[in-house]
C-alpha atoms as a PDB file:
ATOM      1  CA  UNK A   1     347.647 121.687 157.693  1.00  0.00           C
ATOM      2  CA  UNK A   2     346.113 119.725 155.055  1.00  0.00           C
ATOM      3  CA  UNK A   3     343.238 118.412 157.222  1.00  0.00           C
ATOM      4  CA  UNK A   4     341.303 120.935 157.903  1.00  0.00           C
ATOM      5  CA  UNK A   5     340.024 121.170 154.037  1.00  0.00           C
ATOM      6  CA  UNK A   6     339.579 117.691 153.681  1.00  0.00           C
ATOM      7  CA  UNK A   7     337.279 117.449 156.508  1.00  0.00           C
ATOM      8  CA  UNK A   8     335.011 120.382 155.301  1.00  0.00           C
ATOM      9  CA  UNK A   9     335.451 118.609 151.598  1.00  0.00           C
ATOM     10  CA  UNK A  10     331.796 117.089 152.006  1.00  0.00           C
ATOM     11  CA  UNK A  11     329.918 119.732 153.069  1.00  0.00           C
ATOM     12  CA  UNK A  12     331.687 122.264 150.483  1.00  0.00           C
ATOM     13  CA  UNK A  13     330.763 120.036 147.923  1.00  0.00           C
ATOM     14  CA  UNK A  14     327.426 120.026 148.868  1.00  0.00           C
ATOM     15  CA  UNK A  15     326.950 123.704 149.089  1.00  0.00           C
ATOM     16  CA  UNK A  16     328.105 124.014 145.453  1.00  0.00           C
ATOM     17  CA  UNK A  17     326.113 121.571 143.681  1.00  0.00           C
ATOM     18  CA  UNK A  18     323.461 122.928 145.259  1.00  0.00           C
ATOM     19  CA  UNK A  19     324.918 126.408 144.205  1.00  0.00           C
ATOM     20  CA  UNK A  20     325.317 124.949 140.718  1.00  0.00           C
ATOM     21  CA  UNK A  21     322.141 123.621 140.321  1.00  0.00           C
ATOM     22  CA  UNK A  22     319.946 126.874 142.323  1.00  0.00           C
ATOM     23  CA  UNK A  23     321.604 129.572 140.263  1.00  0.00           C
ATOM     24  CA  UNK A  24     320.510 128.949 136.652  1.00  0.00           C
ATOM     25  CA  UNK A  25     317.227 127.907 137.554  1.00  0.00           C
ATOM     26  CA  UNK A  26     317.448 131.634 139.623  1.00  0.00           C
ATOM     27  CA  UNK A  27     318.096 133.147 136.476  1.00  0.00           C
ATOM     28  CA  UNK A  28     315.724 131.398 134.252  1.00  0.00           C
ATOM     29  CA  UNK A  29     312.959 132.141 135.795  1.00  0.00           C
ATOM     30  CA  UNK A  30     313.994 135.891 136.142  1.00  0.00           C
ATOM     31  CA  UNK A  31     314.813 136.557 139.973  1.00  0.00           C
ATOM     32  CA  UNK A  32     318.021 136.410 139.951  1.00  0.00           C
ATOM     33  CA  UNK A  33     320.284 138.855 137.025  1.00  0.00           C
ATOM     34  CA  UNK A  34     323.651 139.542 136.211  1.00  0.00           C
ATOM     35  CA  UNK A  35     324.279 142.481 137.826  1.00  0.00           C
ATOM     36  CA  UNK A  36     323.975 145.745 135.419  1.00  0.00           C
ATOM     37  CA  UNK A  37     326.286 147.257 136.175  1.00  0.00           C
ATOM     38  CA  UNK A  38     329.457 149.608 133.401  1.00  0.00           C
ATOM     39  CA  UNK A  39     331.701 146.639 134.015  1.00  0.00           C
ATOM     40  CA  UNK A  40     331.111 144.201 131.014  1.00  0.00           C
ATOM     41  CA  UNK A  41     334.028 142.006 132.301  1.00  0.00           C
ATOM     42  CA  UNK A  42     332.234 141.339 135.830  1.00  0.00           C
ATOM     43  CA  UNK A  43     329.463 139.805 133.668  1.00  0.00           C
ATOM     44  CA  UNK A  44     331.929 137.583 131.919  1.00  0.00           C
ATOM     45  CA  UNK A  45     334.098 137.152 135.606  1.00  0.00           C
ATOM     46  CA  UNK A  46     330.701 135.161 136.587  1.00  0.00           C
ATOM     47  CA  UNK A  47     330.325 133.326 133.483  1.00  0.00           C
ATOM     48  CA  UNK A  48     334.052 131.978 133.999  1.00  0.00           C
ATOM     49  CA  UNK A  49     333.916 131.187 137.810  1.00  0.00           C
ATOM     50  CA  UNK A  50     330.377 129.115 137.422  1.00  0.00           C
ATOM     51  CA  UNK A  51     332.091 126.957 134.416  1.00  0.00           C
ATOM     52  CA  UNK A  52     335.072 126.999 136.370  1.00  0.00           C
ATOM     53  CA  UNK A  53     332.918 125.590 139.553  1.00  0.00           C
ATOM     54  CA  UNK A  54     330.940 123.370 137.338  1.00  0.00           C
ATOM     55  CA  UNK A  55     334.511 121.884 135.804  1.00  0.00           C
ATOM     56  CA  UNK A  56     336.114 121.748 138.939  1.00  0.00           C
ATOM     57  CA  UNK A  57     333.293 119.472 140.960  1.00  0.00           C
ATOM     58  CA  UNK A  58     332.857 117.154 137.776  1.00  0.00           C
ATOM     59  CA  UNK A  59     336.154 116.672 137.726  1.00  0.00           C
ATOM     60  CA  UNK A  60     336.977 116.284 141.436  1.00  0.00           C
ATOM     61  CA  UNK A  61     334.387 113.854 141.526  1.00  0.00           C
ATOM     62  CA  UNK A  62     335.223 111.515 138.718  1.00  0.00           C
ATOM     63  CA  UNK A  63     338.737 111.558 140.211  1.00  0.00           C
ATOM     64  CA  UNK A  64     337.379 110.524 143.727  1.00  0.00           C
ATOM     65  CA  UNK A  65     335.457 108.208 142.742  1.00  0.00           C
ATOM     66  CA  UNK A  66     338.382 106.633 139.987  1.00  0.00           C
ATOM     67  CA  UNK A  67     340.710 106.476 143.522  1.00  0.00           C
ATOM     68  CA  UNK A  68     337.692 104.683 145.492  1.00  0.00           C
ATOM     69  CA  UNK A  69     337.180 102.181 142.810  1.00  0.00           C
ATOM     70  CA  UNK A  70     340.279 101.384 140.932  1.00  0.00           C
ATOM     71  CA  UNK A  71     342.625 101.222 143.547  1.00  0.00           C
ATOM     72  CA  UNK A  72     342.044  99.427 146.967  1.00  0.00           C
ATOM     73  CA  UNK A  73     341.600 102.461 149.300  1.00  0.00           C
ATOM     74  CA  UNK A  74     345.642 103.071 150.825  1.00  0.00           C
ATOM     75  CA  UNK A  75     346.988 106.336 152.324  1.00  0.00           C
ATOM     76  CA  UNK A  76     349.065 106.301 148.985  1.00  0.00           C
ATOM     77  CA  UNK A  77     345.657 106.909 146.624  1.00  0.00           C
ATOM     78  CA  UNK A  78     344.406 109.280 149.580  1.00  0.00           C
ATOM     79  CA  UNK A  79     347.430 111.406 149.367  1.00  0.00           C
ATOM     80  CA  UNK A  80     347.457 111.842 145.539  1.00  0.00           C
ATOM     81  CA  UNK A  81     344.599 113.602 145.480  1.00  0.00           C
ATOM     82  CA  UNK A  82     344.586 115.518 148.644  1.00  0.00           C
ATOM     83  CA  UNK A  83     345.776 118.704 146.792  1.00  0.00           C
ATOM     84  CA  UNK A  84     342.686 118.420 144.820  1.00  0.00           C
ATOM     85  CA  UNK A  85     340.947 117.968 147.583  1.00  0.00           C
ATOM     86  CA  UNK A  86     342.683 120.946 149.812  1.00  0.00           C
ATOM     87  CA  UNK A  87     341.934 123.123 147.353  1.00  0.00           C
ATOM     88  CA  UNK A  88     338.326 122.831 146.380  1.00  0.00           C
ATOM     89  CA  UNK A  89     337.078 125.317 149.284  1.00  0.00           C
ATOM     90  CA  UNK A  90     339.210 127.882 148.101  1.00  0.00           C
ATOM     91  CA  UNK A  91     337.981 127.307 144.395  1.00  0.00           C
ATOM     92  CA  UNK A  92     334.542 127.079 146.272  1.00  0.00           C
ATOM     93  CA  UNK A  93     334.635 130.662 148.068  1.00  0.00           C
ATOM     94  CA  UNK A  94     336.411 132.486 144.931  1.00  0.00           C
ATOM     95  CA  UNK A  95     333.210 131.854 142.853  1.00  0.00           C
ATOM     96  CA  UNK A  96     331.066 132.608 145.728  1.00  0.00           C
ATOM     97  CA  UNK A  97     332.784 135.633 145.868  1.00  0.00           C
ATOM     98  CA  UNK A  98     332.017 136.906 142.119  1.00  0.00           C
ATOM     99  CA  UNK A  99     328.446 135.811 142.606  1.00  0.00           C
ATOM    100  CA  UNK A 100     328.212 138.011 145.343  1.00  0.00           C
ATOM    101  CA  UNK A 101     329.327 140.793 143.155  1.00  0.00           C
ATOM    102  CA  UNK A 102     328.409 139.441 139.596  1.00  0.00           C
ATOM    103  CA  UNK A 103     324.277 138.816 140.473  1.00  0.00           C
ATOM    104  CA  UNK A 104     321.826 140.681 141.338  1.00  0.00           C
ATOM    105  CA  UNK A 105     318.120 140.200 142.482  1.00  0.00           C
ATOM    106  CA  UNK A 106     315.105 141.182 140.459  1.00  0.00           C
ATOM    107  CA  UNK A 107     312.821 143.826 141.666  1.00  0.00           C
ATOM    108  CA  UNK A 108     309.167 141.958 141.960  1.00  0.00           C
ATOM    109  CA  UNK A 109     306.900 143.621 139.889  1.00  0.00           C
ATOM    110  CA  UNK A 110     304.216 145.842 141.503  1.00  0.00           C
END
């Protein structure tokens, strides 16, 4: 049950750091928006899941890599953080999710 996630683990983490870093150099340079829309807590929605994203990988990662080095690598250390681990992808697709519905693209100028 629990292996599943930690075999996509790798490859979800590299889809959001590459999420993390793509999306605010998106909306720097103006083609990609928050999404206009009446609903002022949508805006802040996306605000909270890319922090929450951001928060989640640093910290997933400084705990990996704490188990890799500290301890000698046993299915003990493997096990404590496999919840961690489980549940990054569904952390992952949440804040895909709200992007989906919290960005928007920039019309090109004519």
């Amino acid at each position: 049950m629990i292996l599943p996630p930690l075999v996509l683990f790798p490859f979800v983490l590299a889809l959001a750091v590459y999420r993390l870093y793509r999306l605010p150099r998106l909306a720097w340079c103006g083609t990609l928006r928050l999404n206009p829309g009446r609903y002022f807590w949508l805006a802040m929605l996306t605000a909270v899941a890319y922090l929450g994203l951001l928060a989640y990988t640093i910290g997933l990662s400084v705990v990996v890599l704490r188990a890799l080095v500290q301890a000698p690598l046993s299915l003990a250390s493997l096990l404590s953080i496999a919840g961690f681990l489980a549940g990054y992808p569904v952390a992952y697709i949440a804040a895909e999710w709200v992007f989906h519905y919290g960005f928007k693209q920039a019309k090109a100028p004519r």
